[in-house]
Protein backbone atom coordinates (compact mmCIF):
# COMPACT_ATOMS: atom_id res chain seq x y z
CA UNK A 1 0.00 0.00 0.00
CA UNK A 2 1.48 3.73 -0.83
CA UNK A 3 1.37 5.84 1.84
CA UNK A 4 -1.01 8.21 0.11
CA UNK A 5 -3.61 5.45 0.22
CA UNK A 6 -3.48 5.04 3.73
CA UNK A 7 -7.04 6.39 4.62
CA UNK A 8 -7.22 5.27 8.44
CA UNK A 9 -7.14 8.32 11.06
CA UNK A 10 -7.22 5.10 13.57
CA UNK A 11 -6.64 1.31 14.08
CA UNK A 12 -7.39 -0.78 16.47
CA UNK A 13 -5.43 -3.93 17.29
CA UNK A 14 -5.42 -6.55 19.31
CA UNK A 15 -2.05 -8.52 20.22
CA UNK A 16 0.19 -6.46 18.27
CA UNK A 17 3.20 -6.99 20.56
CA UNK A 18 4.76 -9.65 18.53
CA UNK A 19 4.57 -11.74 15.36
CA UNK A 20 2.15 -11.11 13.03
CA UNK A 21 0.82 -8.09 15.18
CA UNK A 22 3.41 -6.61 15.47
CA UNK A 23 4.22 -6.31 11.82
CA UNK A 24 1.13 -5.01 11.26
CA UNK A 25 2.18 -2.32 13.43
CA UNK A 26 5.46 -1.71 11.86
CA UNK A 27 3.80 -1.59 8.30
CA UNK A 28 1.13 0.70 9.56
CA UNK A 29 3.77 2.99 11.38
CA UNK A 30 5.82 3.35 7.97
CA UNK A 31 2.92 4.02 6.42
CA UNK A 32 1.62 6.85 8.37
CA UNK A 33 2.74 8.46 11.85
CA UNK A 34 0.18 10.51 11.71
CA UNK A 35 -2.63 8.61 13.38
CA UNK A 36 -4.10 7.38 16.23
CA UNK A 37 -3.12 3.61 17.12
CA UNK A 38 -4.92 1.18 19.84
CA UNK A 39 -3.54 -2.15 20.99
CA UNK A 40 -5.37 -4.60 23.11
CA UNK A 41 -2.89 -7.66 24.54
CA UNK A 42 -1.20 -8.19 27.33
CA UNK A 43 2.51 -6.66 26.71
CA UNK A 44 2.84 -3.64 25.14
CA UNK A 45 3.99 -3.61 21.62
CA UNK A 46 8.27 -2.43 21.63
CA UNK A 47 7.25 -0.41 18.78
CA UNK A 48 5.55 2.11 20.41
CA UNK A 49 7.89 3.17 22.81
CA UNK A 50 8.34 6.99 22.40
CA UNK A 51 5.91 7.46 19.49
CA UNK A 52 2.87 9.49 20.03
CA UNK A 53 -0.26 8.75 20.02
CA UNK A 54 0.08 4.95 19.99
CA UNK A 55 -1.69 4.04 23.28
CA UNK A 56 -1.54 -0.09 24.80
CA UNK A 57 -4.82 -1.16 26.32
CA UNK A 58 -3.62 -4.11 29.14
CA UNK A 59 -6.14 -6.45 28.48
CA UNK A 60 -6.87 -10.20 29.21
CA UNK A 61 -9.30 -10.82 25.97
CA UNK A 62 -10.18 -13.98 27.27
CA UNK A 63 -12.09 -12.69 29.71
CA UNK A 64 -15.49 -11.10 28.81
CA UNK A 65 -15.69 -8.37 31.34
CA UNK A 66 -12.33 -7.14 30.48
CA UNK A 67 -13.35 -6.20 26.93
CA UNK A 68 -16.73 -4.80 28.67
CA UNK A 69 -14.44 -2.37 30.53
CA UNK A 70 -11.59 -1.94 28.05
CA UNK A 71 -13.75 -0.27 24.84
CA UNK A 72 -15.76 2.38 26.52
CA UNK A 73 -11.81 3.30 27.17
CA UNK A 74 -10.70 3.36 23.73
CA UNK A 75 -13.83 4.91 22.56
CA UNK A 76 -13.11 7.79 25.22
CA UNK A 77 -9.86 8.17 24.22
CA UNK A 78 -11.30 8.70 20.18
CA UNK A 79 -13.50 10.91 21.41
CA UNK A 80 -11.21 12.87 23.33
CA UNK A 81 -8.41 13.16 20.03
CA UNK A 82 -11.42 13.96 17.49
CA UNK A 83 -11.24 11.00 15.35
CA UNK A 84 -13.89 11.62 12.52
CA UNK A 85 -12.08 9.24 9.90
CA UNK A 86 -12.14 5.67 9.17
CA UNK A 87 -11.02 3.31 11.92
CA UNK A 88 -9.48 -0.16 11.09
CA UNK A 89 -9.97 -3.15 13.30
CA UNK A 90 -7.48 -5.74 13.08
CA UNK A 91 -8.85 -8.76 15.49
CA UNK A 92 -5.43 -10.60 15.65
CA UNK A 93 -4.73 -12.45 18.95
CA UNK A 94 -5.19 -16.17 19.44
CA UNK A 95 -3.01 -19.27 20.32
CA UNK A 96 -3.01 -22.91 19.66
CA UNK A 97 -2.32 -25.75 21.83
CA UNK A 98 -0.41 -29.12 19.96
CA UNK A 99 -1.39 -32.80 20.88
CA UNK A 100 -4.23 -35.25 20.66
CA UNK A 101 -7.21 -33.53 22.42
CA UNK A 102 -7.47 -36.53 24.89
CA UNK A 103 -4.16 -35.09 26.13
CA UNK A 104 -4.57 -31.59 26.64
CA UNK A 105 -5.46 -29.09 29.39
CA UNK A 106 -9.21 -28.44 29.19
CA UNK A 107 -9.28 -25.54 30.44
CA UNK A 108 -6.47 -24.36 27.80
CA UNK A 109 -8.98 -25.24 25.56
CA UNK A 110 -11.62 -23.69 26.11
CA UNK A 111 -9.66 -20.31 27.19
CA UNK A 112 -8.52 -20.60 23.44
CA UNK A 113 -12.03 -20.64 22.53
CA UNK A 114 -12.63 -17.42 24.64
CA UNK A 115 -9.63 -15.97 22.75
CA UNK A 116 -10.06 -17.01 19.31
CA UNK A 117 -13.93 -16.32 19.20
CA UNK A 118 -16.17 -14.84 21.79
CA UNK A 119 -13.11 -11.84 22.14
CA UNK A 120 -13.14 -11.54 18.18
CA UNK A 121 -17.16 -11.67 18.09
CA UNK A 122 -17.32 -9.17 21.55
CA UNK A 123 -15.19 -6.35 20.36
CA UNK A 124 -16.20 -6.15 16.63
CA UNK A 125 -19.90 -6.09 18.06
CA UNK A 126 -19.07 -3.19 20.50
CA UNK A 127 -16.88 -1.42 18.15
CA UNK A 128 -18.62 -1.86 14.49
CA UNK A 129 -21.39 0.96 15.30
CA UNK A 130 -18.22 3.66 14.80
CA UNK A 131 -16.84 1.84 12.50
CA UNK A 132 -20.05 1.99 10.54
CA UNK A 133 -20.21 5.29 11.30
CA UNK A 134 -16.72 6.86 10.82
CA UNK A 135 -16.57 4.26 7.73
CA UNK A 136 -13.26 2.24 7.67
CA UNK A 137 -12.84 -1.91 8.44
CA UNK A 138 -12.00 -5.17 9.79
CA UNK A 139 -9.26 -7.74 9.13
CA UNK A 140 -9.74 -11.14 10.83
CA UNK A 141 -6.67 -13.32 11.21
CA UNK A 142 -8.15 -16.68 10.67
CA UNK A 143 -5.56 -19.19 9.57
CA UNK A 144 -4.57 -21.77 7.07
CA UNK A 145 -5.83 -24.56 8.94
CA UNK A 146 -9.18 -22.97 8.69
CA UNK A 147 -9.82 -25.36 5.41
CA UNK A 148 -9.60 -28.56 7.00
CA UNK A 149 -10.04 -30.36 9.80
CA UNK A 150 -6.97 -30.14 12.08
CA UNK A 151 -6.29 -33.28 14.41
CA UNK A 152 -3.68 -32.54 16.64
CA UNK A 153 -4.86 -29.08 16.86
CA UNK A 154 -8.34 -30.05 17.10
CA UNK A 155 -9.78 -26.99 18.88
CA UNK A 156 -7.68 -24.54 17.30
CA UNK A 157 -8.48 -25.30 13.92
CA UNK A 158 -12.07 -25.23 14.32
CA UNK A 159 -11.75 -21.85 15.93
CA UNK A 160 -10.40 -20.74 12.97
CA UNK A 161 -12.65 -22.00 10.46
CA UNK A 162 -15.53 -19.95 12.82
CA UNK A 163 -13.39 -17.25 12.01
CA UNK A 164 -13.51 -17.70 8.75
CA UNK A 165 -17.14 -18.44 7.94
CA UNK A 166 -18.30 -15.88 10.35
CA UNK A 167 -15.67 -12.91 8.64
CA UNK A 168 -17.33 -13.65 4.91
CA UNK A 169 -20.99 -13.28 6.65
CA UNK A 170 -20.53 -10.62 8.51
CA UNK A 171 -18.97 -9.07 5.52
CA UNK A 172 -22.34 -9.60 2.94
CA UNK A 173 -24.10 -8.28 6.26
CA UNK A 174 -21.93 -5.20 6.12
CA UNK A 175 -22.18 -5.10 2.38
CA UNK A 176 -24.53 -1.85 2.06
CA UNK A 177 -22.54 0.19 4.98
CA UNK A 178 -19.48 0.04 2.74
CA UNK A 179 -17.48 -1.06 5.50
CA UNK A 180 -14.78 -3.53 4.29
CA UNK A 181 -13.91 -7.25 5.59
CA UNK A 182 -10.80 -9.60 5.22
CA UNK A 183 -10.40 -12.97 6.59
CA UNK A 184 -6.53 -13.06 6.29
CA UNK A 185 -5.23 -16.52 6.30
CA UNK A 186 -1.51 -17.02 7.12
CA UNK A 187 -0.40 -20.77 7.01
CA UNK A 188 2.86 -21.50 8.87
CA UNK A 189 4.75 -17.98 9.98
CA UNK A 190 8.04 -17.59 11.78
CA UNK A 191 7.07 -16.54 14.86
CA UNK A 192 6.32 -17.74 18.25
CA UNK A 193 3.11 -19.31 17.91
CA UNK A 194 4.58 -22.71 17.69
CA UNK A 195 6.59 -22.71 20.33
CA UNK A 196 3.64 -21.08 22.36
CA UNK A 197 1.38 -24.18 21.01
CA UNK A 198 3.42 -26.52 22.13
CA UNK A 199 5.52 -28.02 18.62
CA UNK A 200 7.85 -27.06 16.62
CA UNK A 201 7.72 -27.62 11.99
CA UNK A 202 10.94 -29.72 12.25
CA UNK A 203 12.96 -28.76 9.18
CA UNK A 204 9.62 -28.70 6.67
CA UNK A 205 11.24 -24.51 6.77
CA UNK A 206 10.47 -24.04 2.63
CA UNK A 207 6.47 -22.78 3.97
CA UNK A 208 7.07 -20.84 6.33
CA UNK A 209 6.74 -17.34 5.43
CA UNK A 210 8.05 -14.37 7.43
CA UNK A 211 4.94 -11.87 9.48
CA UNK A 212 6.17 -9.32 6.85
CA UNK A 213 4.81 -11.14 3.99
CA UNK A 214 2.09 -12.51 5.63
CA UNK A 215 0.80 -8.80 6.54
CA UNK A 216 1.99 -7.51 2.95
CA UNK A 217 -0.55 -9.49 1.74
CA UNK A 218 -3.14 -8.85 3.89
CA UNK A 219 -2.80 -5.39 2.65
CA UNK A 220 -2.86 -6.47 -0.96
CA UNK A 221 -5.99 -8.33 -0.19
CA UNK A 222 -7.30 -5.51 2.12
CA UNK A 223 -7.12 -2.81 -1.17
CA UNK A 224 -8.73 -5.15 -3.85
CA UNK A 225 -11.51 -5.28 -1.40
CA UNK A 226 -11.22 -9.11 -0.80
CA UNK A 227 -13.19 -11.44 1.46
CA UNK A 228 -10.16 -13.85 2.22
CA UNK A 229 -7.16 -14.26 1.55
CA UNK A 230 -4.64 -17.35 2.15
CA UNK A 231 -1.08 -16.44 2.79
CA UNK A 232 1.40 -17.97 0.30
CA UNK A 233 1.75 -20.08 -3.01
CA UNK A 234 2.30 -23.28 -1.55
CA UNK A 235 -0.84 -22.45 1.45
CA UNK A 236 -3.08 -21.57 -1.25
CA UNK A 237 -2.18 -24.95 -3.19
CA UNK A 238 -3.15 -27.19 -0.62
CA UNK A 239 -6.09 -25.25 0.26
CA UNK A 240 -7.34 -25.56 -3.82
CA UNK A 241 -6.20 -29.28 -3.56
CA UNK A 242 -8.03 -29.83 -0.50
CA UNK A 243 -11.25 -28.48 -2.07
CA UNK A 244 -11.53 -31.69 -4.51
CA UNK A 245 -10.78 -34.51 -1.73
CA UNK A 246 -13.26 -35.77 0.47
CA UNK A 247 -13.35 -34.51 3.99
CA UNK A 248 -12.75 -37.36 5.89
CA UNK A 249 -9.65 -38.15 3.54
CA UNK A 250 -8.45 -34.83 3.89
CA UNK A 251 -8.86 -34.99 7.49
CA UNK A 252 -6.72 -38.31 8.04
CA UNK A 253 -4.09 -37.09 6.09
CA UNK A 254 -4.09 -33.68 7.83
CA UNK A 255 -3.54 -36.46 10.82
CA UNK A 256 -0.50 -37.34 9.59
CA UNK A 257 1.18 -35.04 8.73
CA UNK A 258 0.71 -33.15 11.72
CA UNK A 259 1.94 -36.41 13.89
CA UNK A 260 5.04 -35.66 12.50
CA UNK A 261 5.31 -32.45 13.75
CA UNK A 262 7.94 -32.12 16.72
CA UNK A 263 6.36 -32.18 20.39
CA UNK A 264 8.70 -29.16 22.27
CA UNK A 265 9.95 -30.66 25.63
């Protein structure tokens, strides 16, 4: 995107201290300084030490009242530096958990569940009536996995398929507002979401893609007025492949090839 197309006077973003966030925050910042930025996560993003008006929200997302509190905040704090222009939601935090769901921590599970869905569905439906009305959008970061069934990461998959489905509604229901909606889908990225979910891709290193590419095309996507867009040659290959297989075959196969992924002690 050129810098003169940048039409945001804010975004909002949630986990934009590190991978994929975060270079969504480093694009944006190159982009245009001159803006109003929001992050929701836990740690505050390194990025926005000494820049102005960047502001970090400290926010567990998996918790419902948090968000409850945490937007009357933000919208406070738009109010207060006269935002009238488009605002641009990126829902971006999540995590996955590796291993056969037999084996993992319940409660994990269902906190990633709280993450990866009720905190995307919460905040979009408190924030989209300024959004509607300053005009601007939302990018989703659903996943590659979002396809397929994903044994091994059972939960997190089908978190991201919810994503998915639910981004491409919401986006016909939005049709008529003109506000715009991207399901970005990044398959693997270097980052620390592996190591965070519990595996690691072995030496399988030719699909991983960096969180600068992965965000370059999001904006790509973002300016063609997309609904989705997967992340990468090879991603998008297997996703068109997967398309003509049945689902149960794709699903065993998914099985094994995620087997083979590396357990981190």
């Amino acid at each position: 995107m050129e810098k003169s197309k940048f039409e945001f006077s804010a975004v909002i973003i949630t986990g934009g201290s590190s991978g994929i966030g975060a270079s969504f925050l480093d694009y944006i910042l190159k982009l245009e300084q001159n803006l109003v930025i929001c992050n929701l996560s836990r740690r505050k993003p390194e990025i926005f030490e000494g820049k102005e008006n960047c502001y970090h929200f400290e926010c567990d997302l998996s918790k419902s009242p948090l968000i409850e509190e945490v937007v009357p905040k933000i919208k406070q704090l738009l109010d207060e530096k006269g935002i009238k222009g488009k605002i641009l939601l990126i829902n971006n935090s999540g995590f996955g958990e590796y291993g056969e769901f037999q084996n993992t921590n319940l409660s994990k599970q269902l906190n990633m569940i709280n993450l990866n869905v009720c905190a995307v569905v919460h905040l979009t439906g408190l924030l989209l009536p300024i959004i509607i009305k300053n005009g601007g959008g939302i990018i989703n970061v659903s996943s590659g996995v979002a396809f397929q069934p994903a044994p091994y990461m059972a939960t997190y998959g089908a978190t991201k398929s919810f994503i998915l489905d639910w981004t491409l509604a919401i986006r016909e229901d939005l049709r008529e507002t003109g506000v715009r909606v991207l399901a970005l889908c990044p398959g693997p990225t270097s980052s620390q979401f592996f190591k965070r979910a519990g595996f690691t891709l072995g030496e399988g290193k030719g699909m991983v893609q960096t969180p600068e590419e992965v965000v370059e095309t999001a904006w790509k996507a973002y300016e063609a007025d997309k609904g989705f867009v997967v992340s990468g040659f090879r991603n998008k290959l297997l996703v068109c492949i997967g398309k003509f297989l049945p689902l149960s075959f794709v699903a065993r196969i998914s099985g094994i090839i995620f087997k083979k992924f590396r357990k981190t002690e």
